[in-house]
C-alpha atoms as a PDB file:
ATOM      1  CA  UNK A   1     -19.969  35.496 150.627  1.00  0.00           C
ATOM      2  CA  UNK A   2     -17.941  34.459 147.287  1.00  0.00           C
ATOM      3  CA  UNK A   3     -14.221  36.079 146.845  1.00  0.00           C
ATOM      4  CA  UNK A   4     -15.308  38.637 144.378  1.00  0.00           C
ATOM      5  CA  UNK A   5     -11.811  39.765 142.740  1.00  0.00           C
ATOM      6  CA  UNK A   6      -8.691  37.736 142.585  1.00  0.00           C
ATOM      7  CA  UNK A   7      -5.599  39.097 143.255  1.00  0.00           C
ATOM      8  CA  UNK A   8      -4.449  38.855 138.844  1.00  0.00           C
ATOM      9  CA  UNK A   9      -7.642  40.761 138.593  1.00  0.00           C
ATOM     10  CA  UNK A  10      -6.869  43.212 140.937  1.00  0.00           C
ATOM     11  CA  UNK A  11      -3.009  43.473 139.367  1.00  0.00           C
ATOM     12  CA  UNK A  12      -4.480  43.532 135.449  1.00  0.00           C
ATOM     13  CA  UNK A  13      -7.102  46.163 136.498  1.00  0.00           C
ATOM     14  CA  UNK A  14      -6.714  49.390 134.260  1.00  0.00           C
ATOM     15  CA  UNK A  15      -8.347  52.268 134.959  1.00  0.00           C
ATOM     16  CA  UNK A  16      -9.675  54.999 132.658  1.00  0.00           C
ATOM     17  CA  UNK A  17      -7.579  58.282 132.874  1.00  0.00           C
ATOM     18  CA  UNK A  18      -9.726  61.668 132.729  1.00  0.00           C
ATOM     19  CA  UNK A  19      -8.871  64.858 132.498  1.00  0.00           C
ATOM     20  CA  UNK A  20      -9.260  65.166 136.137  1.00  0.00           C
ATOM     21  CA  UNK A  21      -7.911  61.318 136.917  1.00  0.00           C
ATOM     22  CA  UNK A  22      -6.057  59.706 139.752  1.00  0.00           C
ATOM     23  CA  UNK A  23      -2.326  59.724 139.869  1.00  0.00           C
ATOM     24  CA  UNK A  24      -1.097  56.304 138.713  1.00  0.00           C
ATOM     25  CA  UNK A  25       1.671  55.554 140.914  1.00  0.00           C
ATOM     26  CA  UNK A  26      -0.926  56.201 144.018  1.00  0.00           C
ATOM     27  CA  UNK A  27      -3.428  53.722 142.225  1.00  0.00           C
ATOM     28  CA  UNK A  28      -0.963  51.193 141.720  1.00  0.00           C
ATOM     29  CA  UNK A  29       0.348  51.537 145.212  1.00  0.00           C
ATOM     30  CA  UNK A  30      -2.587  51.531 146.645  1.00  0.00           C
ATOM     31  CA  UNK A  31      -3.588  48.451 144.488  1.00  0.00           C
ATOM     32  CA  UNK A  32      -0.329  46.877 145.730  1.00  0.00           C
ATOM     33  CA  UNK A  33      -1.324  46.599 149.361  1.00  0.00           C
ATOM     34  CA  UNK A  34      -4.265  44.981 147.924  1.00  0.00           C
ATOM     35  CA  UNK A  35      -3.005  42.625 147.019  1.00  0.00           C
ATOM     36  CA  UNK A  36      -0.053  41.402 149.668  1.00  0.00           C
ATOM     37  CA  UNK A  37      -3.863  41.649 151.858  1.00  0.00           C
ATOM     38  CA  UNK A  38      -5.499  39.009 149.743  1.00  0.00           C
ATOM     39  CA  UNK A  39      -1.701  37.263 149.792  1.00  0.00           C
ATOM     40  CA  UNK A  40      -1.976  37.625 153.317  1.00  0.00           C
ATOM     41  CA  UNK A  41      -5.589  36.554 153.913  1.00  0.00           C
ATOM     42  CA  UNK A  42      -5.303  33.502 151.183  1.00  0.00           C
ATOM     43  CA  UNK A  43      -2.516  32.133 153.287  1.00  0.00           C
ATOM     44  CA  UNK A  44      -4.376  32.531 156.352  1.00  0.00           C
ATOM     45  CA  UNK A  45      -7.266  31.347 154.877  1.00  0.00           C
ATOM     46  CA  UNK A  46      -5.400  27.958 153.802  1.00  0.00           C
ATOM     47  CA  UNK A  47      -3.672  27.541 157.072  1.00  0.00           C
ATOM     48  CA  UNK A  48      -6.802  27.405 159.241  1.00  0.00           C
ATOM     49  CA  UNK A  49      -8.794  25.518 156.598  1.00  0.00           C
ATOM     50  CA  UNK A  50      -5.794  22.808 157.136  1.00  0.00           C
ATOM     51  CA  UNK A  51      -5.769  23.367 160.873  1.00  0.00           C
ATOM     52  CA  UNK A  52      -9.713  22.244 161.279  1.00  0.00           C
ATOM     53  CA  UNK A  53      -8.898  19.454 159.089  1.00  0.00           C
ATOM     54  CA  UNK A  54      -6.633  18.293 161.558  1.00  0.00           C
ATOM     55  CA  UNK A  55      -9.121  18.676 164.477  1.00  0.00           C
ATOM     56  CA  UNK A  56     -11.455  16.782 162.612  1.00  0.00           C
ATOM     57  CA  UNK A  57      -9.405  13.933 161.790  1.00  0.00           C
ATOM     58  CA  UNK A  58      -8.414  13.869 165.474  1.00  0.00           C
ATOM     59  CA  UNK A  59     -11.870  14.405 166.664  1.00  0.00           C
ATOM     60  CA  UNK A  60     -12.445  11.572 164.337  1.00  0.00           C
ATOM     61  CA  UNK A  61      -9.634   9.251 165.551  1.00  0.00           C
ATOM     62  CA  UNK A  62     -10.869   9.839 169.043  1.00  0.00           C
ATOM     63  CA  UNK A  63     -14.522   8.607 168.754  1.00  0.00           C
ATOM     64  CA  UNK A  64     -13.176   5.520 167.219  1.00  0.00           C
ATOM     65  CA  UNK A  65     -11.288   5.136 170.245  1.00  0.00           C
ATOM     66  CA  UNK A  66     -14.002   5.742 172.879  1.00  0.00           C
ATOM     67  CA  UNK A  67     -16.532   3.389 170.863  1.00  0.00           C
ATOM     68  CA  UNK A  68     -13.519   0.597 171.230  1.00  0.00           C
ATOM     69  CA  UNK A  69     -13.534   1.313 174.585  1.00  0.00           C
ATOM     70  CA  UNK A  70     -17.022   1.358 175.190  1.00  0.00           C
ATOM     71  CA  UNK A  71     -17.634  -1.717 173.124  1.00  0.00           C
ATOM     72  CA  UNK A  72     -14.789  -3.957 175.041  1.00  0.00           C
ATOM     73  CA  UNK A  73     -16.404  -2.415 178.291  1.00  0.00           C
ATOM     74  CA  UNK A  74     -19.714  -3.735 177.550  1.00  0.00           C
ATOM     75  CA  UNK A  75     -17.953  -6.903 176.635  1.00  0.00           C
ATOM     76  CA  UNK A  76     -16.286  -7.249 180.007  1.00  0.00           C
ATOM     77  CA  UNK A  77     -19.277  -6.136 181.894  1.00  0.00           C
ATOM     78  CA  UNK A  78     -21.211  -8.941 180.128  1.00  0.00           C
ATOM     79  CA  UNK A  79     -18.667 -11.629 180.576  1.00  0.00           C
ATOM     80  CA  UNK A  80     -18.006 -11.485 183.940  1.00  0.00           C
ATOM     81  CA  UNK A  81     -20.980  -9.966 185.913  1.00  0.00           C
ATOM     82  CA  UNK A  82     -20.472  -8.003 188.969  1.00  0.00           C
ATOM     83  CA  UNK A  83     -22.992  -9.356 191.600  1.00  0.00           C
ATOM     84  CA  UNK A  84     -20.991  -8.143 194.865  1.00  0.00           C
ATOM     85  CA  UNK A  85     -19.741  -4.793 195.659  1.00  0.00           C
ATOM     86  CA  UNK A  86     -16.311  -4.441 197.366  1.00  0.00           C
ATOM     87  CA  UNK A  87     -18.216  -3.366 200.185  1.00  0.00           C
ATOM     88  CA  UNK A  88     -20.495  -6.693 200.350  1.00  0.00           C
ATOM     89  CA  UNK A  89     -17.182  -8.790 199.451  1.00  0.00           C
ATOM     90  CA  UNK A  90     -15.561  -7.142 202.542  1.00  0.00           C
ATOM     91  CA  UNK A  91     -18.436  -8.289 205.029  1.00  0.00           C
ATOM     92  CA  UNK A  92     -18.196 -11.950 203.858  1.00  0.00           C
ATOM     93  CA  UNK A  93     -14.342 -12.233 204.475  1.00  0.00           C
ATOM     94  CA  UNK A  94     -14.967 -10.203 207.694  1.00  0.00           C
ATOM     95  CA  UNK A  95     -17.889 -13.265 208.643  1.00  0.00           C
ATOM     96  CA  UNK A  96     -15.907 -15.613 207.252  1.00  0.00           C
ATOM     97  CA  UNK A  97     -12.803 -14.446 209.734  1.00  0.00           C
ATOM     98  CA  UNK A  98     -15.134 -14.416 212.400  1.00  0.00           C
ATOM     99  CA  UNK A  99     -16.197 -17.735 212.068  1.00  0.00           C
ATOM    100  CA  UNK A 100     -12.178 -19.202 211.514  1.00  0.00           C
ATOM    101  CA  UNK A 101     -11.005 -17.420 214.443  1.00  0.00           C
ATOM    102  CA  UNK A 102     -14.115 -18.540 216.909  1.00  0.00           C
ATOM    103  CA  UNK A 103     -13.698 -22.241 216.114  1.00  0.00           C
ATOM    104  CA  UNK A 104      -9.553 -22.015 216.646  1.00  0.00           C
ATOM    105  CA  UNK A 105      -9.982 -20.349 220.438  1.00  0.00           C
END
């Protein structure tokens, strides 16, 4: 939905007065609040349009940082290649003590 009326519109706006017409102070009053409301909203607008820019550029900034990570993870992962788990590394000192302390009794 477009903004339909901005707020030099709503200030320049003259209405026709009839016999029967509106008082003109209440109109302008009335058209007054109007306007500090699109003031109001505007500024609102404006400050969460520039608040999800933010996000974005952070939301941004952190992807590039995960896809670093990722990438020098896959790097690492590829250089060096894990064939042992701590848990297999653990038996072969554990055989490997066995076998040191049998042959020194």
């Amino acid at each position: 939905m477009a903004q339909k009326l901005t707020i030099d519109e709503i200030m320049e706006k003259e209405f026709h007065v009839d016999f029967k017409g509106y008082e003109a102070l209440e109109v302008d009053q009335f058209l007054d609040e109007v306007i500090q409301d699109y003031n109001y909203f505007t500024e609102l607008i404006k400050e969460q349009q520039e608040l999800l820019k933010r996000y974005e550029d952070s939301l941004a900034q952190q992807k590039r940082v995960i896809l670093e990570l990722e990438g020098k993870s896959r790097n690492q992962s590829n250089q060096v290649p894990s064939q042992f788990s701590h848990v297999d590394i653990l038996k072969r000192i554990s055989r490997l003590e066995e076998v040191v302390f049998k042959d020194n009794k």
